[in-house]
N, C-alpha and C. Protein backbone atom coordinates (compact mmCIF):
# COMPACT_ATOMS: atom_id res chain seq x y z
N UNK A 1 -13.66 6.79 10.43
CA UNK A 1 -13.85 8.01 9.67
C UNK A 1 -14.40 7.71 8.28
N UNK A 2 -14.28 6.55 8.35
CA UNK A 2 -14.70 6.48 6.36
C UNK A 2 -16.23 6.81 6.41
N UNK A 3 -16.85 6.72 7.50
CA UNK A 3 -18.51 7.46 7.14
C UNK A 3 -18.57 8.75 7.41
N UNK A 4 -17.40 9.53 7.37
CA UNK A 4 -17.43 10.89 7.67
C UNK A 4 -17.09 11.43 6.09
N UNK A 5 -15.64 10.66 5.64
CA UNK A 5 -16.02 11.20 3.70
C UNK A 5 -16.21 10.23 2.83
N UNK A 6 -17.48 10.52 2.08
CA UNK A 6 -17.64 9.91 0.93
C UNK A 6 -17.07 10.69 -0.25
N UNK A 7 -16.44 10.03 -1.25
CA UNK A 7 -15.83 10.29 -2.58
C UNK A 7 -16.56 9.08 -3.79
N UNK A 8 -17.52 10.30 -4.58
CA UNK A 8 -18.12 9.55 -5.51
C UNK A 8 -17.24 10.05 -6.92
N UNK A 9 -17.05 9.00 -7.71
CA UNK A 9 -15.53 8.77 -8.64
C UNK A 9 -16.27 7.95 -9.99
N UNK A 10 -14.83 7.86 -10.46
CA UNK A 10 -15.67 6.87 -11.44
C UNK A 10 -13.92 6.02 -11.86
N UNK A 11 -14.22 4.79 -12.41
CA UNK A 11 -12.99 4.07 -12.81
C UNK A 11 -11.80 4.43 -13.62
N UNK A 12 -12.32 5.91 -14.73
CA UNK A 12 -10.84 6.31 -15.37
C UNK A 12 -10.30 7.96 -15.17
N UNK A 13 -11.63 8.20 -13.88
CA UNK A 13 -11.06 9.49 -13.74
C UNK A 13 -9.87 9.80 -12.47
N UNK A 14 -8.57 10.82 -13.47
CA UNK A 14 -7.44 10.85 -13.27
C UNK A 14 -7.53 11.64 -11.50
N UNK A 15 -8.22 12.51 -11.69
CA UNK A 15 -8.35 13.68 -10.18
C UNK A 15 -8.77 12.78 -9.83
N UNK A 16 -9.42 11.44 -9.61
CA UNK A 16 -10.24 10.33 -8.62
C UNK A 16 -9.16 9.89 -8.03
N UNK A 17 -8.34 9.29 -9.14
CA UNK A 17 -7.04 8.65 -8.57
C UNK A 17 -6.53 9.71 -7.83
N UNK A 18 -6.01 10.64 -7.83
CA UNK A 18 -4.99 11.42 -7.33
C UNK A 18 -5.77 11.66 -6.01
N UNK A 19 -7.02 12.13 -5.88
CA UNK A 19 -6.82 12.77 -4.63
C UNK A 19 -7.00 11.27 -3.29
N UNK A 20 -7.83 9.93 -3.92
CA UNK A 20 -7.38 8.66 -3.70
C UNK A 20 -6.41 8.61 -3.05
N UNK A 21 -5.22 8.70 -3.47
CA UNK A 21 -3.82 8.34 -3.32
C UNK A 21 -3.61 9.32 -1.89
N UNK A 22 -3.76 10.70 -1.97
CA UNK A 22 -3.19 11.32 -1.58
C UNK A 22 -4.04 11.07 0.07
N UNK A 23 -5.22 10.88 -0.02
CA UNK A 23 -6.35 10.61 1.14
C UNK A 23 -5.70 9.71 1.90
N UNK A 24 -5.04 8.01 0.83
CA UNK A 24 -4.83 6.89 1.79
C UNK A 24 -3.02 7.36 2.13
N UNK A 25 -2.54 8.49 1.66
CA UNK A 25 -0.94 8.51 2.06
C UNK A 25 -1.26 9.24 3.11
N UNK A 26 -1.94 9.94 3.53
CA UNK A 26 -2.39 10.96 4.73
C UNK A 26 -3.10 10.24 5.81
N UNK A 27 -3.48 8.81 5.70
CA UNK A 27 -3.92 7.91 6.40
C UNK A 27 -5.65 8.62 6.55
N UNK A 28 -5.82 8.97 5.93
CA UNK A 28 -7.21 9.63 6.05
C UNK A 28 -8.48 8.25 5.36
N UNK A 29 -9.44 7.61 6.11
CA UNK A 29 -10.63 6.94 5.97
C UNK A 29 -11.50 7.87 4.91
N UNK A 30 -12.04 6.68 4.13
CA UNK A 30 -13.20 7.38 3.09
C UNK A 30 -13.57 6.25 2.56
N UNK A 31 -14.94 6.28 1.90
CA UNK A 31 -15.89 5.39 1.29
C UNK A 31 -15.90 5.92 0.02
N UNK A 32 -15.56 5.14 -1.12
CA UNK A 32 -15.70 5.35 -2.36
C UNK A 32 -16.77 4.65 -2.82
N UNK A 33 -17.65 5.70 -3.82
CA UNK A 33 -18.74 5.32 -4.46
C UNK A 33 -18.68 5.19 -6.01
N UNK A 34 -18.53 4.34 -6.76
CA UNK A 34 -18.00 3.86 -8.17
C UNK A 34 -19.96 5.11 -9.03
N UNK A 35 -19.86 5.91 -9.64
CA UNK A 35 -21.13 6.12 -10.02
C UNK A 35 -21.57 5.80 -11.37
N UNK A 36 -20.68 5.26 -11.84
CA UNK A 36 -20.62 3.88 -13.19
C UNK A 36 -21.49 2.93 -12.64
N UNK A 37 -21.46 2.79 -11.37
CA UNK A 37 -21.85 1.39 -10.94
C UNK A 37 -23.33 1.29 -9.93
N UNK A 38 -23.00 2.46 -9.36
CA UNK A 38 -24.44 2.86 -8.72
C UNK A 38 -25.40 4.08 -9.47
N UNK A 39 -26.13 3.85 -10.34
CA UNK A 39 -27.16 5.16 -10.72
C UNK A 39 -27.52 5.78 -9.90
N UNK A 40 -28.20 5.82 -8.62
CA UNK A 40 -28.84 6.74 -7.66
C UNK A 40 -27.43 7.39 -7.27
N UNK A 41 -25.94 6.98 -7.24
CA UNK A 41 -24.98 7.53 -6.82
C UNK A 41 -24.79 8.79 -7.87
N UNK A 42 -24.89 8.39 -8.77
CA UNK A 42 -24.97 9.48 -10.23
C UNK A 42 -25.97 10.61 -10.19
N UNK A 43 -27.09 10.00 -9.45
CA UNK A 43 -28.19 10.99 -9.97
C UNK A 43 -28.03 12.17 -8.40
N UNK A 44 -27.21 11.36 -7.38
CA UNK A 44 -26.94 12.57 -6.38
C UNK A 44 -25.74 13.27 -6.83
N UNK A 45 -24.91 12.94 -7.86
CA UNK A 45 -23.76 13.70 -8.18
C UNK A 45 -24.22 14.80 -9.08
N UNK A 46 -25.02 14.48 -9.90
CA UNK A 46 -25.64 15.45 -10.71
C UNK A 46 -26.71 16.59 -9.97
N UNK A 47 -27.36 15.85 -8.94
CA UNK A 47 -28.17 16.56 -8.01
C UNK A 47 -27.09 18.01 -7.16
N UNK A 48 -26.10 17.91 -6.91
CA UNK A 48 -25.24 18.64 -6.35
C UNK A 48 -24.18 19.64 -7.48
N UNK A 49 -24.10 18.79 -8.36
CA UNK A 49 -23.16 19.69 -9.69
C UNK A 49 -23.88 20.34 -10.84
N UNK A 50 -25.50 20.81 -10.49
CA UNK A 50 -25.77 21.72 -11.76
C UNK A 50 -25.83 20.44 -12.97
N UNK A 51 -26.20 19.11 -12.44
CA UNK A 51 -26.87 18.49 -13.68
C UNK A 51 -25.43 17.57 -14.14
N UNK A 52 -24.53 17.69 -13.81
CA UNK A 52 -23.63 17.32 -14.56
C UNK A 52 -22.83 16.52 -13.90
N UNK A 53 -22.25 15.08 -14.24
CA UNK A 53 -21.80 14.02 -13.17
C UNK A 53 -20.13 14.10 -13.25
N UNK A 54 -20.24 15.15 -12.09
CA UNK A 54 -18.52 15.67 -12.27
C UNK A 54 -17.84 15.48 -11.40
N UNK A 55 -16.87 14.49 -11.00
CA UNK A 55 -15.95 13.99 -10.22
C UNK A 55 -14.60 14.29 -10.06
N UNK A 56 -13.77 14.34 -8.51
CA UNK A 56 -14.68 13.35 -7.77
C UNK A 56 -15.57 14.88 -7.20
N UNK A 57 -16.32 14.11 -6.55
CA UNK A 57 -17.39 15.02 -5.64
C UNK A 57 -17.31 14.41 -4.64
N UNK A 58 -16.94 14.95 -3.25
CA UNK A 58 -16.75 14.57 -2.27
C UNK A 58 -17.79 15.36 -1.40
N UNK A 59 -18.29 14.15 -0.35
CA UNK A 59 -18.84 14.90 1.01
C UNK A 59 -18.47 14.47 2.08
N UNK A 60 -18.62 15.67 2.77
CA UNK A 60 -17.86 15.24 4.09
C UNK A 60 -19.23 15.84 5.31
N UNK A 61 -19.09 15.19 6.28
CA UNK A 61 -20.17 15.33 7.27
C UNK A 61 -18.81 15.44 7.88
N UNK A 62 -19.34 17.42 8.38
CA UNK A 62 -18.85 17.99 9.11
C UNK A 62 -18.63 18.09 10.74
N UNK A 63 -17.79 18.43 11.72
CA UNK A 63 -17.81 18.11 13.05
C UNK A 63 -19.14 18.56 13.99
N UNK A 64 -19.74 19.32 12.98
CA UNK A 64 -21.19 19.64 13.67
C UNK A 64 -22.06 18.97 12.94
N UNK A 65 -21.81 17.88 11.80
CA UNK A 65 -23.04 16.81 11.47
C UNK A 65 -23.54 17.76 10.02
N UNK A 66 -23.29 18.56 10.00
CA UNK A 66 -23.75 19.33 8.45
C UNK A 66 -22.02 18.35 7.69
N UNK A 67 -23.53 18.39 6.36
CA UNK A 67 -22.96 17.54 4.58
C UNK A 67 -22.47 18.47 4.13
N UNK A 68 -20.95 18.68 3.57
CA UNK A 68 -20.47 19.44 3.12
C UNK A 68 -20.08 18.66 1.10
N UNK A 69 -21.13 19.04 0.59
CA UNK A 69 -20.27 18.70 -1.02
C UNK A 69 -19.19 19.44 -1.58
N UNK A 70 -18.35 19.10 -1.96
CA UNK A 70 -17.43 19.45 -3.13
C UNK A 70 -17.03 18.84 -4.07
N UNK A 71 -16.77 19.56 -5.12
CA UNK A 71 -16.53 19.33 -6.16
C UNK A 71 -14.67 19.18 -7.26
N UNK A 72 -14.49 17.90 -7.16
CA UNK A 72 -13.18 18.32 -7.22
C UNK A 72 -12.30 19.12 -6.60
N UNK A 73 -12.10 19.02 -4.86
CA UNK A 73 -11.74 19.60 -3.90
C UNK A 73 -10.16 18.85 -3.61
N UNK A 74 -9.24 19.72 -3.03
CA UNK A 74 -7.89 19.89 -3.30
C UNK A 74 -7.90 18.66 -1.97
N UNK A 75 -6.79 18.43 -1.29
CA UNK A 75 -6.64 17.34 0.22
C UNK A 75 -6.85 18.44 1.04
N UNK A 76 -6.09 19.34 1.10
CA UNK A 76 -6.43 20.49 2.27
C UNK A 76 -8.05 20.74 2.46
N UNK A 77 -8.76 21.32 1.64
CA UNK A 77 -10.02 21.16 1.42
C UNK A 77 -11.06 20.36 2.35
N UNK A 78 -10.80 18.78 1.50
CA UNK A 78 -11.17 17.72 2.40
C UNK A 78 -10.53 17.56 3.69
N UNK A 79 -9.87 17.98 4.04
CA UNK A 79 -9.23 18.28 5.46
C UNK A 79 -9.99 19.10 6.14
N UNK A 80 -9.80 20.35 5.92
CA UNK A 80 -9.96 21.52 5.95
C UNK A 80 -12.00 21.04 6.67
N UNK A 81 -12.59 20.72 5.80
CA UNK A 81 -14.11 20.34 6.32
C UNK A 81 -14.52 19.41 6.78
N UNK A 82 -13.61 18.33 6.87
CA UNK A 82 -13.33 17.25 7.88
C UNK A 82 -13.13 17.53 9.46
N UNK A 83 -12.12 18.76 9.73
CA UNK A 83 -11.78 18.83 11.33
C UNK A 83 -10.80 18.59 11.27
N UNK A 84 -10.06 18.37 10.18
CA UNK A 84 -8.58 17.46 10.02
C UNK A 84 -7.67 18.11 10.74
């Protein structure tokens, strides 16, 4: 499942950690993208948030193959457009 959500984050943001935590206590797979660390990761975070690199931003490729972005999205959420 970790190529089903990506979570692009950054190293001191607090909602990164949290929903982090809450993803690996739910045993839920995901790929974290540092966007400190990757620019093109940044410039798709900004591409999706109105310009502005606002984390986390999560996507999830949905059970019918459609990219679902969100933006600082709750666990249910990421569940919720996962199939969870």
């Amino acid at each position: 499942m970790d190529d089903q959500i990506t979570m692009y984050s950054t190293s001191w943001c607090g909602y990164c950690r949290r929903l982090k935590s809450q993803l690996e206590r739910e045993g839920i797979g995901f790929a974290e993208v540092n966007i400190e660390q990757v620019p093109e990761a940044a410039d798709y975070v900004m591409s999706v948030n109105g310009g502005n690199q606002t984390v986390p931003t999560v996507v999830v490729v949905a059970p019918g193959g459609e990219k679902v972005a969100m933006t600082n999205p709750s666990l249910a959420q990421v569940k919720q457009a996962a199939g969870i």
